[in-house]
Protein backbone atom coordinates (compact mmCIF):
# COMPACT_ATOMS: atom_id res chain seq x y z
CA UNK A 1 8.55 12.58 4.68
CA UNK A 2 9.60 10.73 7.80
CA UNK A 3 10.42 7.41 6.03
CA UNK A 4 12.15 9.00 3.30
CA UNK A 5 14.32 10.90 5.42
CA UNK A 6 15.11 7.85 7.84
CA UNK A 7 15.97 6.14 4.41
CA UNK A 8 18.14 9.02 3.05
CA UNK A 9 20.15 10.04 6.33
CA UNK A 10 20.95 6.80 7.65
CA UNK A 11 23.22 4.85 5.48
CA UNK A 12 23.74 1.98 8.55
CA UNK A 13 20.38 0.51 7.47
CA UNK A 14 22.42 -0.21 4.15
CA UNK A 15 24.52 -2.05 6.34
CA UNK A 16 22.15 -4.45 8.16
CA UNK A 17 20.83 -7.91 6.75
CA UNK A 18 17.18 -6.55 7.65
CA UNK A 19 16.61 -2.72 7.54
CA UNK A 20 13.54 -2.04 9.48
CA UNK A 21 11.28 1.13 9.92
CA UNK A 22 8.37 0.20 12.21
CA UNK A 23 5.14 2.59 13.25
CA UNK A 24 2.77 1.51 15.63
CA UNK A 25 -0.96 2.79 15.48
CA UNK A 26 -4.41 2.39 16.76
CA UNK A 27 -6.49 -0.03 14.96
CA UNK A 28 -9.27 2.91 15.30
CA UNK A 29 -7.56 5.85 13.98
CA UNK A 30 -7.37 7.37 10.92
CA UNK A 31 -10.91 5.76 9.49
CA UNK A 32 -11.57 6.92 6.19
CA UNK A 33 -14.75 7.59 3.69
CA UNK A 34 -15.30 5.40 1.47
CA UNK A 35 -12.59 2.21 3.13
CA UNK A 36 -15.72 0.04 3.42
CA UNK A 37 -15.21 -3.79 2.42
CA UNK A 38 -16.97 -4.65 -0.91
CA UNK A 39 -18.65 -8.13 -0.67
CA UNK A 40 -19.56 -10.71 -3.79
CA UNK A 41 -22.05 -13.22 -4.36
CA UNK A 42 -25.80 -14.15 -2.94
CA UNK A 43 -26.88 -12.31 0.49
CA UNK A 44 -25.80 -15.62 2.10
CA UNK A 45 -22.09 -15.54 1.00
CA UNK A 46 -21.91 -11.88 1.32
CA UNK A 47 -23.43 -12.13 5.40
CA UNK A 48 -20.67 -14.86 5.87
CA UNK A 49 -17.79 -12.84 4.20
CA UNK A 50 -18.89 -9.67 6.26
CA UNK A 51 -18.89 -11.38 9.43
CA UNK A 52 -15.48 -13.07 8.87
CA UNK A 53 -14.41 -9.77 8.38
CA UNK A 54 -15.80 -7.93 11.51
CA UNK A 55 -14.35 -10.94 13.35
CA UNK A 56 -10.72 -10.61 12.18
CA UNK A 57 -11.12 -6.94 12.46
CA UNK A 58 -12.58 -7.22 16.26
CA UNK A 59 -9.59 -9.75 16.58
CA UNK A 60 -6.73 -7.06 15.89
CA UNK A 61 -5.10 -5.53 18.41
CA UNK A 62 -5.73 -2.27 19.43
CA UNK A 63 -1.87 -0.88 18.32
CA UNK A 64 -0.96 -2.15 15.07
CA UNK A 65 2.69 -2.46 13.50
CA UNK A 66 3.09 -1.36 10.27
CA UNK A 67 6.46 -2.03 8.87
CA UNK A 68 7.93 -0.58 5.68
CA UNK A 69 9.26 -1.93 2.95
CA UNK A 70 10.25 1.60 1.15
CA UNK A 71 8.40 4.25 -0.86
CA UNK A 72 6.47 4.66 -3.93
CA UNK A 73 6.84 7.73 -5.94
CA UNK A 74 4.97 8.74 -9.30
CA UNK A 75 6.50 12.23 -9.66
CA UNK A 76 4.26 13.49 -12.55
CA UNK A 77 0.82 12.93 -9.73
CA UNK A 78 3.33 14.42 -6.73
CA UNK A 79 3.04 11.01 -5.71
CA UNK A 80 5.26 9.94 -2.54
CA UNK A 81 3.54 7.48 -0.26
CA UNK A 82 4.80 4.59 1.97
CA UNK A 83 4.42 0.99 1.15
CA UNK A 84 3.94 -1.23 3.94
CA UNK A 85 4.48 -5.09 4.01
CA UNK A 86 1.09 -5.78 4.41
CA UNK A 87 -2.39 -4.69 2.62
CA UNK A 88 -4.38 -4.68 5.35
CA UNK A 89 -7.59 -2.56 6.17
CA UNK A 90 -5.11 -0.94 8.58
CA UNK A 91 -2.06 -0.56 6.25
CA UNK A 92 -4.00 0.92 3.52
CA UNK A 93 -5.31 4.29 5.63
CA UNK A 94 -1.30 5.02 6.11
CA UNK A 95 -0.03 4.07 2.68
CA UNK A 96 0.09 1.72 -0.11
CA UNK A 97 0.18 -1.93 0.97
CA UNK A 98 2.12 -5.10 -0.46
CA UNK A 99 0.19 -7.94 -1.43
CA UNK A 100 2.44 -10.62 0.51
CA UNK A 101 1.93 -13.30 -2.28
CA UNK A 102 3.48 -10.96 -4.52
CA UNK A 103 7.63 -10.73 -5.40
CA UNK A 104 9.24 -7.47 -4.18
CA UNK A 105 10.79 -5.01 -5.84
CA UNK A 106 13.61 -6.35 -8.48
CA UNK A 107 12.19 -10.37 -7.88
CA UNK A 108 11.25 -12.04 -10.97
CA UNK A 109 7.24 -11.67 -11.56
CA UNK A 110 4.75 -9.47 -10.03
CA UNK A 111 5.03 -6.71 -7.86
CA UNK A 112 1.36 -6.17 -6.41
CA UNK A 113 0.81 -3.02 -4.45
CA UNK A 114 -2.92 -1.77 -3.73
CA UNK A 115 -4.09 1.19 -2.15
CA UNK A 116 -7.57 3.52 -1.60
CA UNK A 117 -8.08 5.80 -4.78
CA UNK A 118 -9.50 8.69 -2.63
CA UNK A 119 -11.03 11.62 -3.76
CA UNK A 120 -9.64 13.87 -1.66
CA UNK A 121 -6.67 15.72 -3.16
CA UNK A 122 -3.40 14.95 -2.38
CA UNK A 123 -4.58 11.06 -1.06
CA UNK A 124 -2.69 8.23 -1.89
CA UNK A 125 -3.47 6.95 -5.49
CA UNK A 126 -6.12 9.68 -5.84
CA UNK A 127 -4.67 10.58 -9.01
CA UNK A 128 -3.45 7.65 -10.87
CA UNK A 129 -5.77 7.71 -13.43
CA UNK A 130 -3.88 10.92 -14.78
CA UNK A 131 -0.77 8.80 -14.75
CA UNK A 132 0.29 8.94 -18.41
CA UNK A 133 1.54 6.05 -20.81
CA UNK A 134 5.64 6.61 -19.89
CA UNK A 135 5.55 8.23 -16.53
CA UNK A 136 7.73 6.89 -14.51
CA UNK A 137 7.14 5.21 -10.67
CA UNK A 138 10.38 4.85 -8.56
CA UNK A 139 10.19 2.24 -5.49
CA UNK A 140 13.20 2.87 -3.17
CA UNK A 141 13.44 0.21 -0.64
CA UNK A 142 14.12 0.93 3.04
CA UNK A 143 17.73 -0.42 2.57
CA UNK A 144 18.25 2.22 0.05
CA UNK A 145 17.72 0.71 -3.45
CA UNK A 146 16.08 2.37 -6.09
CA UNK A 147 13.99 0.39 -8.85
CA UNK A 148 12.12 2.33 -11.82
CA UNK A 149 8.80 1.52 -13.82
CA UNK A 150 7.24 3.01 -16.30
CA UNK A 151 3.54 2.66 -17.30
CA UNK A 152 2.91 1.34 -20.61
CA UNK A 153 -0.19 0.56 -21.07
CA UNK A 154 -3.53 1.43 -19.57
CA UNK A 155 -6.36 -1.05 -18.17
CA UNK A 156 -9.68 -0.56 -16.14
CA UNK A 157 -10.92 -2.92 -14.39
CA UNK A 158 -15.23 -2.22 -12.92
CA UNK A 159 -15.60 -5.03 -10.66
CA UNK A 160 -13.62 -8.24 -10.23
CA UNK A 161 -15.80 -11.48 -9.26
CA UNK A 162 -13.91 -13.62 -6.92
């Protein structure tokens, strides 16, 4: 509600080359059920990958920026959740997080958000699944553009090997 207020009420952020809205956090807050990392492969390449990852998580500050890029919102689910510039462990218990190797919104190719499907009602993509074949999804970037998608067509996807 914050970011899309900051977004609606403040048309100088239209103005500047690089709109910003910044929140800082504690690396330790907000730790949720189920955020655990999934590992692949033998018990060898799965002890490496999990101690790469305690290490860059041990290696985090303790106050993390999380910086938006604008808002996702799937109004058939009541969706309206932040999207951050970063998909992060960190970035993904506030909002939906932008895979960095992927365009933004209105670039030519992929647009790659990701983000916890919680069970918890209300959560973040906790109801996508009941997203239906022409609902629509509105990004609004921070600097006040709108762009609209529509789902057409529906894929599942169990497990992905790496």
């Amino acid at each position: 509600t914050d970011i899309k207020d900051q977004i609606n009420s403040q048309p100088e952020l239209l103005t500047l080359d690089v709109p910003e809205i910044t929140y800082v956090v504690n690396k330790n807050d907000v730790k949720i059920d189920g955020e655990e990392m999934e590992f692949y492969g033998t018990a060898e390449e799965q002890e490496v990958q999990r101690k790469e990852f305690e290490e860059a998580y041990a290696s985090l500050p303790d106050y993390v920026s999380l910086n938006c890029i604008g808002l996702i919102e799937i109004e058939s689910i009541g969706q309206c959740d932040p999207i951050w510039d970063n998909d992060t462990i960190i970035d993904l218990r506030y909002g939906i997080g932008h895979h960095q190797s992927s365009c933004m919104p209105g670039e030519e190719g992929n647009f790659c958000l990701l983000g916890h499907h919680m069970r918890e009602e209300g959560v973040f993509f906790n109801k996508l699944i009941d997203v239906q074949i022409g609902d629509l999804i509105r990004i609004t970037t921070i600097d006040g553009k709108e762009y609209i998608y529509h789902k057409f067509e529906k894929n599942s996807i169990d497990k992905v090997e790496i």
